[in-house]
Protein backbone atom coordinates (compact mmCIF):
# COMPACT_ATOMS: atom_id res chain seq x y z
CA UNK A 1 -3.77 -2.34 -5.58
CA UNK A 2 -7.53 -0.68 -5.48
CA UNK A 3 -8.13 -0.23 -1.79
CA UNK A 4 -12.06 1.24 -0.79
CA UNK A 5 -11.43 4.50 -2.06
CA UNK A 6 -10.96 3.35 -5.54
CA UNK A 7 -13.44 -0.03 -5.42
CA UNK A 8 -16.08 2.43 -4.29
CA UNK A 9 -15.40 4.77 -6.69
CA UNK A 10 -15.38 2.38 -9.62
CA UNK A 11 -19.26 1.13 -7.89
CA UNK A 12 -20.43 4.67 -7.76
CA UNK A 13 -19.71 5.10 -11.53
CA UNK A 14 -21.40 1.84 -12.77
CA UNK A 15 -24.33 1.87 -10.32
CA UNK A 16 -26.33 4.56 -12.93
CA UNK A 17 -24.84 2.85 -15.59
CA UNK A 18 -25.62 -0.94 -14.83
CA UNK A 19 -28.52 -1.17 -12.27
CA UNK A 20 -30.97 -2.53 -14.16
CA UNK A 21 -29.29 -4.03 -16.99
CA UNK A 22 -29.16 -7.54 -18.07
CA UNK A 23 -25.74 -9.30 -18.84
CA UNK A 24 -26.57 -10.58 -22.20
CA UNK A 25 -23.60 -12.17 -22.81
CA UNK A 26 -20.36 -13.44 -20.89
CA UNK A 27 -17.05 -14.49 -21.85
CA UNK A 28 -13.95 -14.83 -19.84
CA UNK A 29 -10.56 -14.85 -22.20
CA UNK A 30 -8.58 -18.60 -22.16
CA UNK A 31 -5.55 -16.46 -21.03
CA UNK A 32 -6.78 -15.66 -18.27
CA UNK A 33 -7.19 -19.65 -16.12
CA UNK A 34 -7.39 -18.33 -12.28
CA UNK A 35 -9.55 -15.50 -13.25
CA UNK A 36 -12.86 -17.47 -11.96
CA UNK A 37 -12.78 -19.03 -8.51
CA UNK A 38 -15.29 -22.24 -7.71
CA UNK A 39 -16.22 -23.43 -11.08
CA UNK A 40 -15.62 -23.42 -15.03
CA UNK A 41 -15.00 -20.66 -16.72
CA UNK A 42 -17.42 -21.62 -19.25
CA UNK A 43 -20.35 -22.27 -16.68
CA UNK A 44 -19.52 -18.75 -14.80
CA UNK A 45 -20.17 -17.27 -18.43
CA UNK A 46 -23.46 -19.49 -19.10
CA UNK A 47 -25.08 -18.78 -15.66
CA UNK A 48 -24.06 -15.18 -15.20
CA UNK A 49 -26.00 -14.72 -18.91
CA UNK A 50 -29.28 -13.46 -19.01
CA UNK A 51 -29.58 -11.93 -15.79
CA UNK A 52 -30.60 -8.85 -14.46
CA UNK A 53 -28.34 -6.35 -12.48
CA UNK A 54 -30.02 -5.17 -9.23
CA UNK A 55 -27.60 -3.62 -6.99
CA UNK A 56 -24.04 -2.85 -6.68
CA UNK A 57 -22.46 -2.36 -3.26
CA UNK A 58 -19.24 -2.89 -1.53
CA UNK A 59 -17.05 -5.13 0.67
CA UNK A 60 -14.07 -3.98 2.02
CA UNK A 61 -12.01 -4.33 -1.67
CA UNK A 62 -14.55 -6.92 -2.94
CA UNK A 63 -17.23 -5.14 -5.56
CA UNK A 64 -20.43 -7.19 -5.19
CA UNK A 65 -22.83 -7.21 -7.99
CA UNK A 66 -26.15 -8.89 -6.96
CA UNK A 67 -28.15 -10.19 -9.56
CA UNK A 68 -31.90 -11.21 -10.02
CA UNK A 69 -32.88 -14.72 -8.97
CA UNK A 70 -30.02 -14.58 -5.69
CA UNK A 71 -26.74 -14.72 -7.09
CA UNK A 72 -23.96 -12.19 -6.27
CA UNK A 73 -21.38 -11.72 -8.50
CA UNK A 74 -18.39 -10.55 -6.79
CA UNK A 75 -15.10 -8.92 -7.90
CA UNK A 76 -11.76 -8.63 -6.87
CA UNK A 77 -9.39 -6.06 -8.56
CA UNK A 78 -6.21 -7.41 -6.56
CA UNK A 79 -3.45 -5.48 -7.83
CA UNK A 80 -3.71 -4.32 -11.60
CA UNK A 81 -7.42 -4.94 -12.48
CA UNK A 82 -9.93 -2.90 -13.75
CA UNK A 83 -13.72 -3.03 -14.70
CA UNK A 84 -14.59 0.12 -17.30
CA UNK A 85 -17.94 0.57 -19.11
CA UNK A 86 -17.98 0.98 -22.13
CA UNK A 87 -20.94 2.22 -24.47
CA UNK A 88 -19.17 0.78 -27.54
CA UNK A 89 -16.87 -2.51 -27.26
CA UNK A 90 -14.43 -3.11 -25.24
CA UNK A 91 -11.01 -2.46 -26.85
CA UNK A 92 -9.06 -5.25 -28.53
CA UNK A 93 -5.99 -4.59 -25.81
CA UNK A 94 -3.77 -7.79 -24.79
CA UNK A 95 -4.86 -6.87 -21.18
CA UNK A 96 -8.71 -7.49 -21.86
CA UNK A 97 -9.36 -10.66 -19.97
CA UNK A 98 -12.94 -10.78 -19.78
CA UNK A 99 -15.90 -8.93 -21.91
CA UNK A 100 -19.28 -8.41 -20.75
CA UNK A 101 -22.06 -7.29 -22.99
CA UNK A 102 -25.33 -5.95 -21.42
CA UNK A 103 -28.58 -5.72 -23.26
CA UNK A 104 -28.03 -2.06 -23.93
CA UNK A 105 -25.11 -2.70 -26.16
CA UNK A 106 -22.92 -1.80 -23.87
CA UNK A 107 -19.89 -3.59 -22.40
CA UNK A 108 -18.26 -4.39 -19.09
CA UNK A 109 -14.43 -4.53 -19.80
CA UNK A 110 -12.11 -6.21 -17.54
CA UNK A 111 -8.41 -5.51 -17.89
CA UNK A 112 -5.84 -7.05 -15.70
CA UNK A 113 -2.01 -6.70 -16.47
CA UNK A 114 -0.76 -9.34 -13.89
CA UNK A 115 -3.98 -11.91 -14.47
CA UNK A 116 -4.35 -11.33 -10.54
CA UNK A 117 -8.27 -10.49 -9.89
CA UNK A 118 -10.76 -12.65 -9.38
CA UNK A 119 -14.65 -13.31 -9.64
CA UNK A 120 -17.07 -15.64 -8.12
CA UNK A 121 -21.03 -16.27 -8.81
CA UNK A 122 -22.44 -17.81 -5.55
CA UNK A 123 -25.92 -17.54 -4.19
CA UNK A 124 -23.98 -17.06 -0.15
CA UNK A 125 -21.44 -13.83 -0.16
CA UNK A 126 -19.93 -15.18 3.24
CA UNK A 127 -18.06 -17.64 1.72
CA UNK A 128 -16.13 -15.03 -0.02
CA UNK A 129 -16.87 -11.93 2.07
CA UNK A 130 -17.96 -13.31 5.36
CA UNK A 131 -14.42 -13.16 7.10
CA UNK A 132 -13.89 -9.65 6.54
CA UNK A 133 -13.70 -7.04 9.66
CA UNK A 134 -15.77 -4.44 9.99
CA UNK A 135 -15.93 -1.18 7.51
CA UNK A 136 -13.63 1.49 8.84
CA UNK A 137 -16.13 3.97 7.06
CA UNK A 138 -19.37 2.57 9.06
CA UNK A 139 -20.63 4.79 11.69
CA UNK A 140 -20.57 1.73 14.03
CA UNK A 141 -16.82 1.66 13.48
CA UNK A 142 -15.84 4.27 16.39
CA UNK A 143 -12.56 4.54 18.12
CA UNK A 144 -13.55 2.15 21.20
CA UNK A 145 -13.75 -0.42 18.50
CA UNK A 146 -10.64 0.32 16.95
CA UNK A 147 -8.95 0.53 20.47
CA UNK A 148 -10.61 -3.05 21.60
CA UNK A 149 -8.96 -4.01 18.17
CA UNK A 150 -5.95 -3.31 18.73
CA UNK A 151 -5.52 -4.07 22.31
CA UNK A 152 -5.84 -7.89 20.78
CA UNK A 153 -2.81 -7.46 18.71
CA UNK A 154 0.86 -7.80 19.80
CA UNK A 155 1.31 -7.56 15.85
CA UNK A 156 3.14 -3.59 14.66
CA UNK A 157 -0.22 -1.61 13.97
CA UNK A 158 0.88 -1.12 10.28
CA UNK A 159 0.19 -5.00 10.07
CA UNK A 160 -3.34 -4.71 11.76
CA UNK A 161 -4.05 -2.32 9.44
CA UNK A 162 -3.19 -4.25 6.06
CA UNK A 163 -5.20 -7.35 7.76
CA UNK A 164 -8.38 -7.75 6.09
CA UNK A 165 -10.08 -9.73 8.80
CA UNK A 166 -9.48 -6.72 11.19
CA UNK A 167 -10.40 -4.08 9.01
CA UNK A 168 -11.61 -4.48 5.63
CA UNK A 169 -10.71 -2.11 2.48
CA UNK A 170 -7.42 -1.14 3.96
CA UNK A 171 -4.35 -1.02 1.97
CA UNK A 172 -0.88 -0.20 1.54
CA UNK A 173 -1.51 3.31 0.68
CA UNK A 174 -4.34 4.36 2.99
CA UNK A 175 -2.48 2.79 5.97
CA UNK A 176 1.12 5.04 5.88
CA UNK A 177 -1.16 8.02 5.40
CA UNK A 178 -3.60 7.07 7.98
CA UNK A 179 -0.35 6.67 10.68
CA UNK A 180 1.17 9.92 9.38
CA UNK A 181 -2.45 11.97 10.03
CA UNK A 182 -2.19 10.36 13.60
CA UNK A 183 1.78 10.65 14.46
CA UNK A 184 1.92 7.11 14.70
CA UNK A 185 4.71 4.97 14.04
CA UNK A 186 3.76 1.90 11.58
CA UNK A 187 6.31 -0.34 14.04
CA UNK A 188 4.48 0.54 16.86
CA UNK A 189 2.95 -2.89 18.73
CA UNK A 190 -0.92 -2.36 18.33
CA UNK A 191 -1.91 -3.29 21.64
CA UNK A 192 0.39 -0.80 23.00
CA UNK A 193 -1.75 2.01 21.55
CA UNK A 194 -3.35 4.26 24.14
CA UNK A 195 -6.97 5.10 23.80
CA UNK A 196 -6.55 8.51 23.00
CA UNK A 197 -3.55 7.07 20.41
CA UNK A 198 -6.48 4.70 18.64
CA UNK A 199 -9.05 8.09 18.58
CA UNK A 200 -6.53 9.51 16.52
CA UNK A 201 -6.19 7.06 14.56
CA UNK A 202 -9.70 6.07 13.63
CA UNK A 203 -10.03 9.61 12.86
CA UNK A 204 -7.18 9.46 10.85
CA UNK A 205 -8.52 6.72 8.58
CA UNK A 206 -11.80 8.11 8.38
CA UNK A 207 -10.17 11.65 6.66
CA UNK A 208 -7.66 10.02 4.47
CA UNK A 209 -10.88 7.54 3.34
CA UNK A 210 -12.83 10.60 2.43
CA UNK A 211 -10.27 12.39 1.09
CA UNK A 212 -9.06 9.86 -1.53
CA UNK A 213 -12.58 9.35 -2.16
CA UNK A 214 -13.19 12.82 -3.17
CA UNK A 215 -9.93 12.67 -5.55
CA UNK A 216 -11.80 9.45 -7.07
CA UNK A 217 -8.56 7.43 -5.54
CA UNK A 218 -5.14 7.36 -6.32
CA UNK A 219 -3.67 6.21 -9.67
CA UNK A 220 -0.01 5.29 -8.81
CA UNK A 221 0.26 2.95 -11.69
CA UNK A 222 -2.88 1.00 -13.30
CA UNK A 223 -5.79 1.83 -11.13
CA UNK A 224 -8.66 3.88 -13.34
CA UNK A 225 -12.01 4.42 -12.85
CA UNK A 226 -14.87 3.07 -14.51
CA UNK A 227 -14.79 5.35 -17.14
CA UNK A 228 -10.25 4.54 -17.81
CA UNK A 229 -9.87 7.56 -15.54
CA UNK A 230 -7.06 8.15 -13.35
CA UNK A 231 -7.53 9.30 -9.57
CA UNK A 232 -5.76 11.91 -8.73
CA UNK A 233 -5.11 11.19 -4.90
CA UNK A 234 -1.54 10.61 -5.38
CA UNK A 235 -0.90 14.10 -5.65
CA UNK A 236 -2.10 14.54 -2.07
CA UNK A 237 -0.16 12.00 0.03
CA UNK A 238 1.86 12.83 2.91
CA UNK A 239 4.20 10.02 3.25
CA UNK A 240 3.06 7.46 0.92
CA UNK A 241 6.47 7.10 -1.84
CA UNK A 242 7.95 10.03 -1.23
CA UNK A 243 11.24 8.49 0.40
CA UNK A 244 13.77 10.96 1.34
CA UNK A 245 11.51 14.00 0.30
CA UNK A 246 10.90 16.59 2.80
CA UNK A 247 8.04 16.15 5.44
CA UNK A 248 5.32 18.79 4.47
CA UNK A 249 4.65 19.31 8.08
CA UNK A 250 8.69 19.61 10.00
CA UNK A 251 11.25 19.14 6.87
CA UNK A 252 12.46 16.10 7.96
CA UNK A 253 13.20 13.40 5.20
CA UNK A 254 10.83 10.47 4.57
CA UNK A 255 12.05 7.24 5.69
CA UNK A 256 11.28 3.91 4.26
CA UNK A 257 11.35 0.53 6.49
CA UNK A 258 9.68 -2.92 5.91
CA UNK A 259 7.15 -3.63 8.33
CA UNK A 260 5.24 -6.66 8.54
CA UNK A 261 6.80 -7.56 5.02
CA UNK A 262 5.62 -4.48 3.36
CA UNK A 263 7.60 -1.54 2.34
CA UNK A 264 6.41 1.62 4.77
CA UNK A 265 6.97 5.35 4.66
CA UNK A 266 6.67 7.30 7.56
CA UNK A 267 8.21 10.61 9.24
CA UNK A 268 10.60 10.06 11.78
CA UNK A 269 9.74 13.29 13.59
CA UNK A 270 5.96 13.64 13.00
CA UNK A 271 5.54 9.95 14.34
CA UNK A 272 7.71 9.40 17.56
């Protein structure tokens, strides 16, 4: 699934490219039923036409597109979407769910193997984005707020982690590596963190945030940028599927566990 590193990535590429542009024309593929939330397909496509691209910017996972005259049109990647521009049109794939032509002739492309993602056009963003925690990347977003965080949760931190409400943009990925950078084990109860524990571990996500960021995120499977790009941040995880590989750090064999209903990779020695 995209998690910040590779949602922000995707809004860094198309802010030059879009900004500025006018959707000239929308249309959302029959095959694809759940892919617009709140209304019609057909009246997502009619509105969304003619207008102007202003901004692009970020929440959490959730790429937010505002538009002239108010609306925000938001999207969700979820697990196998993409949006690439293209300067041409967008290929004739069986993945291509939705096609967006701008008034430049070029295209928006959405591609989503599983028909997962998601896209709203609302003139309020807190009714999609407006539960969401705070960014972990924020400068406001210190270790005393993780701490207080987590000093709330009797829940295994892992879990905190992965919930959105607590701390947006926070996957599957970003979490084991996050816990591995701070010797922390996923199963641990969050309130049971120290302090100095939750300093560790804010600086933790704040370096493994970066650092995909800087390897344009991680392309297990079907993430790519907005150019069909892979990331290449799965060359540089610690922990993250590499069950029963050596631990770069002591040798010891990567262990996987379910935690909180999600499959977890962590060092046994690293993180006592």
């Amino acid at each position: 699934m995209p998690e910040l590193p590779e949602v922000e990535t995707i809004r860094r590429d198309l802010t030059p490219r879009i900004v500025c542009r006018t959707v000239a024309e929308a249309w959302v593929s029959p095959d694809a039923p759940k892919l617009v939330q709140g209304e019609a397909a057909d009246s997502f496509c009619r509105r969304l036409a003619g207008r102007r691209i202003e901004e692009l910017d970020r929440r959490g996972k959730y790429l937010l597109i505002r538009l002239h005259g108010g609306l925000t049109w938001i999207v969700h990647l979820r697990m196998t979407g993409g949006l690439i521009h293209s300067r041409g049109g967008c290929p004739q794939e069986r993945f291509l769910r939705a096609r967006f032509r701008l008034d430049d002739g070029s295209h928006l492309c959405y591609v989503d193997l599983r028909k997962l993602g998601t896209m709203w056009l609302v003139d309020d963003e807190s009714k999609v984005v407006g539960k969401l925690g705070p960014e972990p990347l924020a400068e406001a977003f210190g270790p005393q707020e993780l701490h207080r965080l987590l000093a709330k949760r009797s829940a295994p931190v892992k879990a905190v982690l992965l919930d959105q409400g607590a701390v947006a943009g926070i996957g599957n990925i970003y979490a084991d590596e996050a816990l591995f950078e701070a010797g922390i084990r996923p199963a641990k109860a969050a309130k049971a963190l120290s302090r100095r524990a939750a300093e560790r571990l804010q600086r933790a996500v704040r370096t493994v945030l970066m650092e995909a960021l800087e390897d344009r995120g991680s392309s297990f499977r079907d993430y790519v940028d907005a150019e069909g790009e892979q990331g290449m941040h799965q060359l540089r995880v610690k922990v993250f599927r590499r069950t029963g590989e050596p631990c770069y750090v002591c040798g010891t064999a990567i262990k996987r566990v379910r935690v909180g209903g999600r499959s977890t990779h962590y060092c046994p020695k690293c993180q006592r």
